[in-house]
Protein backbone atom coordinates (compact mmCIF):
# COMPACT_ATOMS: atom_id res chain seq x y z
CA UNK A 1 0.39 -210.73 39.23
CA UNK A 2 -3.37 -209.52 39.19
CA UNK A 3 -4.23 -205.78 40.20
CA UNK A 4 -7.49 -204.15 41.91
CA UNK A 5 -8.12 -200.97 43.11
CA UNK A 6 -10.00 -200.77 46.32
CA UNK A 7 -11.76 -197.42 47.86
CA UNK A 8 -13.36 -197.77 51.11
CA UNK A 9 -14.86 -194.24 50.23
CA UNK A 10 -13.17 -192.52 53.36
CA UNK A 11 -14.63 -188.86 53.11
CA UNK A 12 -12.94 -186.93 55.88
CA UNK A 13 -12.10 -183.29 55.46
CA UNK A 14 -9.03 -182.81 53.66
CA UNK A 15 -5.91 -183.12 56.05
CA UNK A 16 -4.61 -179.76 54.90
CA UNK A 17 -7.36 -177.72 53.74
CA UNK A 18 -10.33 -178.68 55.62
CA UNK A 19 -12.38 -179.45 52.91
CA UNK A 20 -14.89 -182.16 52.36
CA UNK A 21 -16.30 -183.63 48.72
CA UNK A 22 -20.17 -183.84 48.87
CA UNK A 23 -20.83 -187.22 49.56
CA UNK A 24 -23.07 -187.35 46.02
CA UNK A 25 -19.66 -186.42 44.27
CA UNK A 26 -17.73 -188.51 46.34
CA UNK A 27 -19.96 -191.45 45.23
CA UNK A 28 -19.89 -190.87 41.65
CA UNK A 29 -15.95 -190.26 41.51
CA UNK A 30 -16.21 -194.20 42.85
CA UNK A 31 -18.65 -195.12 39.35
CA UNK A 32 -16.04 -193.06 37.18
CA UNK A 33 -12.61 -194.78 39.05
CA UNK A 34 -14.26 -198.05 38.56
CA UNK A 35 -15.06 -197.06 34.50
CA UNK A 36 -11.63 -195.87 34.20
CA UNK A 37 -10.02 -199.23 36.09
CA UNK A 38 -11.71 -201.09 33.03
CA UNK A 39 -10.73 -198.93 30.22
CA UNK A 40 -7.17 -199.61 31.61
CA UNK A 41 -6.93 -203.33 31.99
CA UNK A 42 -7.29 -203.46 35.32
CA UNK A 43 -8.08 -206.92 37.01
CA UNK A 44 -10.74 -205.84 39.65
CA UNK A 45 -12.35 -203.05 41.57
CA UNK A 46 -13.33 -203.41 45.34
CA UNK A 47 -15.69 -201.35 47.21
CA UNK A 48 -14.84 -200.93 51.16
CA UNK A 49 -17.85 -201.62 53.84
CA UNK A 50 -17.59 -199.41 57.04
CA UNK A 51 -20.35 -198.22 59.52
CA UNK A 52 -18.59 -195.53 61.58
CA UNK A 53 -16.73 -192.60 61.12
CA UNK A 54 -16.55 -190.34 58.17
CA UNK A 55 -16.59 -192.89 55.43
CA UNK A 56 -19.55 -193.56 52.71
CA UNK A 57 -19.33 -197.13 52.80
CA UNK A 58 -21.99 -198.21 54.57
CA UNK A 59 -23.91 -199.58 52.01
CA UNK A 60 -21.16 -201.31 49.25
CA UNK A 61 -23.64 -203.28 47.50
CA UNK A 62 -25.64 -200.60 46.18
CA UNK A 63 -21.99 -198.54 44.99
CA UNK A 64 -21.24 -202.20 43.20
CA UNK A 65 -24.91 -202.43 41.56
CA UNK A 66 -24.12 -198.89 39.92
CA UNK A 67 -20.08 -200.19 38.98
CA UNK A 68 -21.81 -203.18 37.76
CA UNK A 69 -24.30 -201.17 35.37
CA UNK A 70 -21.69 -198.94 34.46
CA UNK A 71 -19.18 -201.64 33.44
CA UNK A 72 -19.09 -204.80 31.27
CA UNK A 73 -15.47 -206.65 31.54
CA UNK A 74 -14.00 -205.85 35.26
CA UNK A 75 -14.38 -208.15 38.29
CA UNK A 76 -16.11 -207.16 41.10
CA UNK A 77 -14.88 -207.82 44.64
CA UNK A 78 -15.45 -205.92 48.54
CA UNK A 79 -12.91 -205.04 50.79
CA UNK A 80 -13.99 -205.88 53.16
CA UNK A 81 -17.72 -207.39 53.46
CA UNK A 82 -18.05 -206.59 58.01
CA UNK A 83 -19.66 -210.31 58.29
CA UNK A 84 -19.37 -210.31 61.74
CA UNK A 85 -21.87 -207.68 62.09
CA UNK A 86 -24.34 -208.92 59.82
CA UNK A 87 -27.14 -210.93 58.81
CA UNK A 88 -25.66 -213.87 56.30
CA UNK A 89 -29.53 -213.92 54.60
CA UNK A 90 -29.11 -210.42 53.81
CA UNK A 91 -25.87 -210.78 52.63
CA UNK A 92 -26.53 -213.79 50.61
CA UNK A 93 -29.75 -211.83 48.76
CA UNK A 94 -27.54 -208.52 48.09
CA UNK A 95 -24.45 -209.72 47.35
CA UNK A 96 -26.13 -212.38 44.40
CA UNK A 97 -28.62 -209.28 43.47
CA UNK A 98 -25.22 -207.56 42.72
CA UNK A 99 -23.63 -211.23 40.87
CA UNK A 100 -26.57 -211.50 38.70
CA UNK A 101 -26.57 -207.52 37.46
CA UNK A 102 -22.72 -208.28 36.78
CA UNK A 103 -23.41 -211.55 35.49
CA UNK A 104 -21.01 -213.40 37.26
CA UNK A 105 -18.21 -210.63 37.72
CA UNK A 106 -18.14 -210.97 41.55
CA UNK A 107 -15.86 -212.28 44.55
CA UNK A 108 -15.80 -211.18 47.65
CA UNK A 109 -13.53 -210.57 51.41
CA UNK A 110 -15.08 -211.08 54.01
CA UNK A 111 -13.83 -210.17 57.86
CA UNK A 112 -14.09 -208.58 61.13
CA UNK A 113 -13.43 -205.29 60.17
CA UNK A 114 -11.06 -202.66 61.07
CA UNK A 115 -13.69 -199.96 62.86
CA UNK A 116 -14.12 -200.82 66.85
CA UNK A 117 -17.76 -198.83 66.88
CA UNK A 118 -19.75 -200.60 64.40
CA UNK A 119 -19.97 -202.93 67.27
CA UNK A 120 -21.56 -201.17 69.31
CA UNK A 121 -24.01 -199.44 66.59
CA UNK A 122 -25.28 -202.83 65.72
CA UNK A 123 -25.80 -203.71 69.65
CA UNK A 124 -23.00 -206.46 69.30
CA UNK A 125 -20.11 -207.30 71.56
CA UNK A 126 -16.64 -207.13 70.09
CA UNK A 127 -15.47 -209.61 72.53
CA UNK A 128 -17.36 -211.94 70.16
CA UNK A 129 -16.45 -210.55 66.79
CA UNK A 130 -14.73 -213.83 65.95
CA UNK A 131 -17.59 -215.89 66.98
CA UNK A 132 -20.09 -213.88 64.93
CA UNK A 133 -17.61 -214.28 61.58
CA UNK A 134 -17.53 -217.83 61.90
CA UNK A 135 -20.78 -218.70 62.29
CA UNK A 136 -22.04 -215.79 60.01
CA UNK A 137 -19.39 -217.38 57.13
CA UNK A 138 -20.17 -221.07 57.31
CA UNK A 139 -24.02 -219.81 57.01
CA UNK A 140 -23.36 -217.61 54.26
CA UNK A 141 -21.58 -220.52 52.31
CA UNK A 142 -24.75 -222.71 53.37
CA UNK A 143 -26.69 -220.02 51.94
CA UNK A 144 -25.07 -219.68 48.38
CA UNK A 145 -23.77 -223.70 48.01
CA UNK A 146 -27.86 -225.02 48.81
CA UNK A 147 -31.33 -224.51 48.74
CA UNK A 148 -34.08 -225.26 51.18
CA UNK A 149 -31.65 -225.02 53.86
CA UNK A 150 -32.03 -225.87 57.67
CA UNK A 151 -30.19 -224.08 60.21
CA UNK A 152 -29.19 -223.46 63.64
CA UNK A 153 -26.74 -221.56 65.24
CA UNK A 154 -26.04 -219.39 68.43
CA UNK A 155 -26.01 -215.38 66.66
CA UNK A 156 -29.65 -215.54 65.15
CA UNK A 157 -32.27 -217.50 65.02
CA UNK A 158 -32.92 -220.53 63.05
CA UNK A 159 -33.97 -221.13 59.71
CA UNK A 160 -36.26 -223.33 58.47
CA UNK A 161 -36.54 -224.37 54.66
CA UNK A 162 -34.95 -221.12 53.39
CA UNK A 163 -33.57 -220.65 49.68
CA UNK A 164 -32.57 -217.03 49.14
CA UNK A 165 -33.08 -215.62 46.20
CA UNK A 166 -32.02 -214.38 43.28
CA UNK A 167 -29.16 -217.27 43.68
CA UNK A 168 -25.79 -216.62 42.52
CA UNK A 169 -25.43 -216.05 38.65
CA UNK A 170 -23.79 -219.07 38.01
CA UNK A 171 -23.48 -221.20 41.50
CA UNK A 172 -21.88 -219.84 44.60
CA UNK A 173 -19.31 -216.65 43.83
CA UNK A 174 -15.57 -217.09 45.71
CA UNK A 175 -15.09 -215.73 49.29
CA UNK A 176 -11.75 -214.45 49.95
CA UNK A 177 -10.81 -213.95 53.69
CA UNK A 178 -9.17 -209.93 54.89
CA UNK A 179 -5.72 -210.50 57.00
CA UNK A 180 -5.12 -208.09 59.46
CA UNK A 181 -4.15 -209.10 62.97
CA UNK A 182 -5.35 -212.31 64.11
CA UNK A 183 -4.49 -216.10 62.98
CA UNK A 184 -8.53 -217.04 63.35
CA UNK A 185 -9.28 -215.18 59.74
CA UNK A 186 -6.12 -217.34 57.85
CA UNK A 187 -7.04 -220.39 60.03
CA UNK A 188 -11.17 -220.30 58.90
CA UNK A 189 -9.81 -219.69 55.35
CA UNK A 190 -7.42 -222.52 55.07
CA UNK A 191 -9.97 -224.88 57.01
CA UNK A 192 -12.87 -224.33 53.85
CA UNK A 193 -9.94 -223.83 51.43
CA UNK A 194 -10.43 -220.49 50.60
CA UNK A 195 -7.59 -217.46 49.32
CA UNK A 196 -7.05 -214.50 51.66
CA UNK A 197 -6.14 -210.79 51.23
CA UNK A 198 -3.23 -209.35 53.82
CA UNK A 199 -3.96 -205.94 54.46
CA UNK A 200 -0.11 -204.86 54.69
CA UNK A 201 -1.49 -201.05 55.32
CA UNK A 202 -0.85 -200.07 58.89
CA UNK A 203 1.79 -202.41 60.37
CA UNK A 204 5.53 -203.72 59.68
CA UNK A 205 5.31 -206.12 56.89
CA UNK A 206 6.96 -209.04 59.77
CA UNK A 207 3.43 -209.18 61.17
CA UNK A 208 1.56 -210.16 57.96
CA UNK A 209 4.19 -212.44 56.49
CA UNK A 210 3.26 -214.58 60.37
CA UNK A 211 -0.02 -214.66 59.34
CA UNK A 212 0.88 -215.48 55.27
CA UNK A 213 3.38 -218.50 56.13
CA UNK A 214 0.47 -219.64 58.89
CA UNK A 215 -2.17 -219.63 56.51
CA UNK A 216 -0.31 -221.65 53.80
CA UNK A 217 0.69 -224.70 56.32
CA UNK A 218 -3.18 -224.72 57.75
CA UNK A 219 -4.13 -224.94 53.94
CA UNK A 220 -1.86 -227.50 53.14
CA UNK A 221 -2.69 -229.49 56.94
CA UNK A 222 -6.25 -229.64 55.61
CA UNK A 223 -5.57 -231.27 52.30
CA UNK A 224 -6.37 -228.48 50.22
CA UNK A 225 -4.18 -227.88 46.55
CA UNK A 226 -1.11 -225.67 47.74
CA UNK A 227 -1.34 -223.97 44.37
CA UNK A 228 -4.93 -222.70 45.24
CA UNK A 229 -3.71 -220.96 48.10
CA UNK A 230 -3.68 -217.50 46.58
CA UNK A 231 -2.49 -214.59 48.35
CA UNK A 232 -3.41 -211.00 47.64
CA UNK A 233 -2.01 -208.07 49.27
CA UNK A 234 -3.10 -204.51 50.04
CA UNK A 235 -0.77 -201.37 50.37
CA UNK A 236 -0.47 -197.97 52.35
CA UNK A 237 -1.46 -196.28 49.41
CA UNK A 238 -0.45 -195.36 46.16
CA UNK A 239 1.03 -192.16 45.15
CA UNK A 240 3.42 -191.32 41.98
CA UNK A 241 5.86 -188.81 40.58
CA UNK A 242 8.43 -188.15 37.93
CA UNK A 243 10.97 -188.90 40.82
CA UNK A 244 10.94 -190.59 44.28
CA UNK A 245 12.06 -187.33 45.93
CA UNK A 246 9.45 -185.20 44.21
CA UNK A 247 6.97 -188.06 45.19
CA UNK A 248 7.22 -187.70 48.83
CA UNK A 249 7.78 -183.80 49.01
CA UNK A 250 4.51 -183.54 47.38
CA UNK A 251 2.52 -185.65 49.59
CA UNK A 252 4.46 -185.33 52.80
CA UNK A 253 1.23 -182.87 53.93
CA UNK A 254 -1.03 -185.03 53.21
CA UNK A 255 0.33 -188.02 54.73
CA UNK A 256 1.34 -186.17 57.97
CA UNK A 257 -2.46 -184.58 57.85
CA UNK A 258 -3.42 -188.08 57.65
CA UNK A 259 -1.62 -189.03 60.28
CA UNK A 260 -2.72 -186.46 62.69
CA UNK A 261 -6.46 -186.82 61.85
CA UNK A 262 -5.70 -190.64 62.51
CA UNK A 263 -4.01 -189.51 66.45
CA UNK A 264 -7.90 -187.63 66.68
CA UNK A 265 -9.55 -191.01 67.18
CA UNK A 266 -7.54 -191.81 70.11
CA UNK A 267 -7.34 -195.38 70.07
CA UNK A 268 -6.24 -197.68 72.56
CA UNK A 269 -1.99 -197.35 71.93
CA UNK A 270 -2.14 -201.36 72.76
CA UNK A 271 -4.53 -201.72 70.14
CA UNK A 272 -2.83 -203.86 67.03
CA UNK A 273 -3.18 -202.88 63.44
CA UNK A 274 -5.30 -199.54 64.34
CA UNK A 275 -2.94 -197.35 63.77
CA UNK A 276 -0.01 -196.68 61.47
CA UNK A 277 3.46 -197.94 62.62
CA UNK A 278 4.89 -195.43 60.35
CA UNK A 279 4.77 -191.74 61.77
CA UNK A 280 6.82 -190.20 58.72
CA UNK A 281 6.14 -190.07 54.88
CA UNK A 282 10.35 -190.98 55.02
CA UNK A 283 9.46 -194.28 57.34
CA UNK A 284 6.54 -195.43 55.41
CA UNK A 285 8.14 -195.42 52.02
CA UNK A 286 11.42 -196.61 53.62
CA UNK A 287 10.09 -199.65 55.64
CA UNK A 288 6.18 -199.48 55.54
CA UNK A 289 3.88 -200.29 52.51
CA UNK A 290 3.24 -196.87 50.66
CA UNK A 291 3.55 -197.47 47.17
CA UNK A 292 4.74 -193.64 47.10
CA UNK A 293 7.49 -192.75 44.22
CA UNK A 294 8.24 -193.05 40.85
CA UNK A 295 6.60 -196.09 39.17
CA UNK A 296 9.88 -197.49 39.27
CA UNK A 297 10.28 -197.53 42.55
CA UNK A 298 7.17 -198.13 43.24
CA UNK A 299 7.47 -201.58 40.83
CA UNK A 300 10.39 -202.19 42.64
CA UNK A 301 8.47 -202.25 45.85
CA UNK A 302 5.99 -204.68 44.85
CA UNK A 303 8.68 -207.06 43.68
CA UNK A 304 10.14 -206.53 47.27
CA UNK A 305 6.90 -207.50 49.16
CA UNK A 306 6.40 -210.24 46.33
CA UNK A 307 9.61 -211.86 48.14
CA UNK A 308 8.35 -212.29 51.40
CA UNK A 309 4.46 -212.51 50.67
CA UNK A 310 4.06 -214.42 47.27
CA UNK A 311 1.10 -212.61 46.65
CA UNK A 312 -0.26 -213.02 43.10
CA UNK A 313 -3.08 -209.96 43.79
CA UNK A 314 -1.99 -206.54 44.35
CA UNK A 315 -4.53 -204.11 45.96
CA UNK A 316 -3.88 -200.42 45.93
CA UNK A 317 -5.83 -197.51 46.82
CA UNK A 318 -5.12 -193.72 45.44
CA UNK A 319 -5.86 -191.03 48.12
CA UNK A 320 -9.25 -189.52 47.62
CA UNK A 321 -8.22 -185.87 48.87
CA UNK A 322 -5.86 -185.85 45.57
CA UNK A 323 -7.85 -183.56 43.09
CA UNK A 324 -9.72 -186.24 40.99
CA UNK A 325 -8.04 -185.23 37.91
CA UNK A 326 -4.72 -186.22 39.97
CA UNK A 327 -6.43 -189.14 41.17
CA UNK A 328 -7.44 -190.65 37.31
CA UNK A 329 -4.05 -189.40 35.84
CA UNK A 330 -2.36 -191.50 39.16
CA UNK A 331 -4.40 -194.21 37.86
CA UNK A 332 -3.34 -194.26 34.38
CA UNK A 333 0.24 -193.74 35.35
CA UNK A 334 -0.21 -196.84 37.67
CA UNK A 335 -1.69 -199.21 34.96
CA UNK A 336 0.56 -198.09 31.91
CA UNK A 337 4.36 -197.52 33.70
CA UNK A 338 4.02 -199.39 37.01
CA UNK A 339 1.83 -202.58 36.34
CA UNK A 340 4.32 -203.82 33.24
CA UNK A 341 7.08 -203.53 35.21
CA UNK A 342 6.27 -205.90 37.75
CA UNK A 343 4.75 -208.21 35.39
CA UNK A 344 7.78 -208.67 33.15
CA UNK A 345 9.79 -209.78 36.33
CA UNK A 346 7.11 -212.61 37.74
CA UNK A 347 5.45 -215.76 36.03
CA UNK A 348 1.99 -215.61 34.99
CA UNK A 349 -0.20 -216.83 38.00
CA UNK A 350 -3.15 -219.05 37.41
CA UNK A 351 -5.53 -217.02 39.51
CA UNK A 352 -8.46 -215.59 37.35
CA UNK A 353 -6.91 -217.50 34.04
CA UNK A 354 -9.10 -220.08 32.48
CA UNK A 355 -7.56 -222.70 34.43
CA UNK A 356 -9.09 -221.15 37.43
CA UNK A 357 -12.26 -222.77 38.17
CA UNK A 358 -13.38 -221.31 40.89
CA UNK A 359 -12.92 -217.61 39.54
CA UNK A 360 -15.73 -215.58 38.98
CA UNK A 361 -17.73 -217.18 36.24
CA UNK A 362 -18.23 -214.10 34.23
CA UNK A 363 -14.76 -213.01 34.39
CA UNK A 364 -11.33 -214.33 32.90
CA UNK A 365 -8.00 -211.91 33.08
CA UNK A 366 -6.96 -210.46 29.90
């Protein structure tokens, strides 16, 4: 099993007391997380991308150019890259900027997106998102795999001749494809043979798995190497404590603050994989994703979700309204009592190894 820690740099006041990090300290607690992950072993780091709502994501390639300054060994990644809202040169000319100052520690997810009104913001229609991440991929991959590249597609207009530059550091970086609710993100990855990430964050895990087991036959139907379907997973967050018990009384107010701040956007109650499924801090731990407890448990859990997804990369995120000294010591706690654990019960996975050719090409796992 491989680990990352993601932060989508949500910045809303905090659920209980109301109060909000300046966004400059919010930022830099992202550098120092990411500087921390490495001094601890950990696999990867992944920056979120959202356009709406009280989150500092907006612009993840700059927050990665400053990890990738401040770092030397740990492996990029986004979580996710919003394709469908925009421009694949753009994204092609950032995202290799941000390979060649890490040179080669990058991969990326790509998707839809989770946030209805960066639609709208952008002057796109959502009934289309699927159409714009399709075409916006397959041009993207155009745009890293060639040079002097002709183009024409219905989104934007057409190119003529264009290489963007810098290129990648070392040819074109892997694209992993976010899981959330529909079968067209698992089907476009297993068409062009690429791994996906579940997000397991919101939802019981029954409605992932449908997606997992769909996205390994379409692999396999296209002729690509079963053993290069990798898998990741995300969680509903991590929290930890000497004891289970003591784990969710302290962050019962947080979670339930969470919750209610979540019932504030009103969203549509037919609307999949918006909301959480799991009303109580009890119901989460007990049949949702929270990695909340002791790192036993919390070990434990992974295992459990390792049985019905087969995921080989773990994603967690630690809550950002923890105080940050919480927030580093949760990390620590995570990498040095939870994260051995799980790997003495599973096989090594090939993902990220040497064997791995299509990994990163300035990174190998430790």
């Amino acid at each position: 099993m491989r680990f990352q820690i993601l932060d989508i740099i949500f910045n809303p006041p905090h659920p209980v007391t109301g109060r909000v990090v300046p966004p400059a300290d919010r930022l830099e607690r992202v550098v120092e997380m990411a500087v921390l992950a490495e001094q601890l072993g950990i696999d990867s780091y992944s920056v979120g991308e959202r356009h709406a709502g009280d989150v500092l994501s907006s612009s993840p390639t700059v927050v990665l150019g400053a990890i990738a300054q401040a770092t030397d060994r740990i492996l990029l990644s986004t979580g996710v890259t919003v394709l469908s809202v925009l421009d694949p040169v753009r994204v092609a000319e950032d995202l290799s900027t941000v390979d060649q100052l890490s040179r080669g520690r990058l991969e990326i997810v790509i998707g839809k997106g989770n946030e209805v009104l960066q639609y709208p913001l952008f002057g796109l229609d959502i009934g289309r998102q699927y159409e714009y991440l399709t075409e916006n991929y397959e041009l993207l991959r155009t745009l890293l795999r060639e040079e002097h590249v002709d183009w024409t597609g219905e989104h934007r207009p057409p190119l003529t001749d264009v290489t963007t530059l810098p290129r990648p550091f070392a040819g074109p970086f892997r694209i992993w494809h976010g899981s959330a609710t529909s079968a067209h993100a698992v089907d476009l990855a297993a068409k062009w043979g690429d791994p996906i990430v579940t997000a397991n964050a919101l939802q019981p895990r029954e409605n992932y798995k449908v997606l997992i087991d769909r996205y390994r036959e379409q692999y396999a139907a296209h002729g690509h190497d079963p053993a290069q379907a990798y898998v990741g997973s995300g969680s509903g967050g991590l929290f930890l404590a000497d004891t289970t018990e003591q784990a969710i009384d302290e962050y019962r107010p947080i979670y339930e603050g969470i919750v209610r701040q979540s019932d504030q956007r009103k969203h549509d109650p037919a609307a999949v994989g918006k909301v959480t499924s799991f009303r109580t801090i009890e119901d989460a731990v007990e049949r949702g994703p929270a990695l909340v407890g002791s790192p036993q448990r919390v070990a434990e859990k992974i295992l459990d979700y390792h049985e019905s997804f087969g995921h080989v990369l773990q994603s967690v995120s630690i809550n950002h309204v923890l105080d940050f000294e919480q927030q580093k010591d949760t990390l620590r706690r995570f990498a040095e009592e939870v994260i051995p654990l799980v790997r003495a019960e599973l096989p090594p996975t090939t993902l990220w190894s040497d064997v791995d050719i299509d990994r990163a090409k300035g990174f190998v796992a430790a």
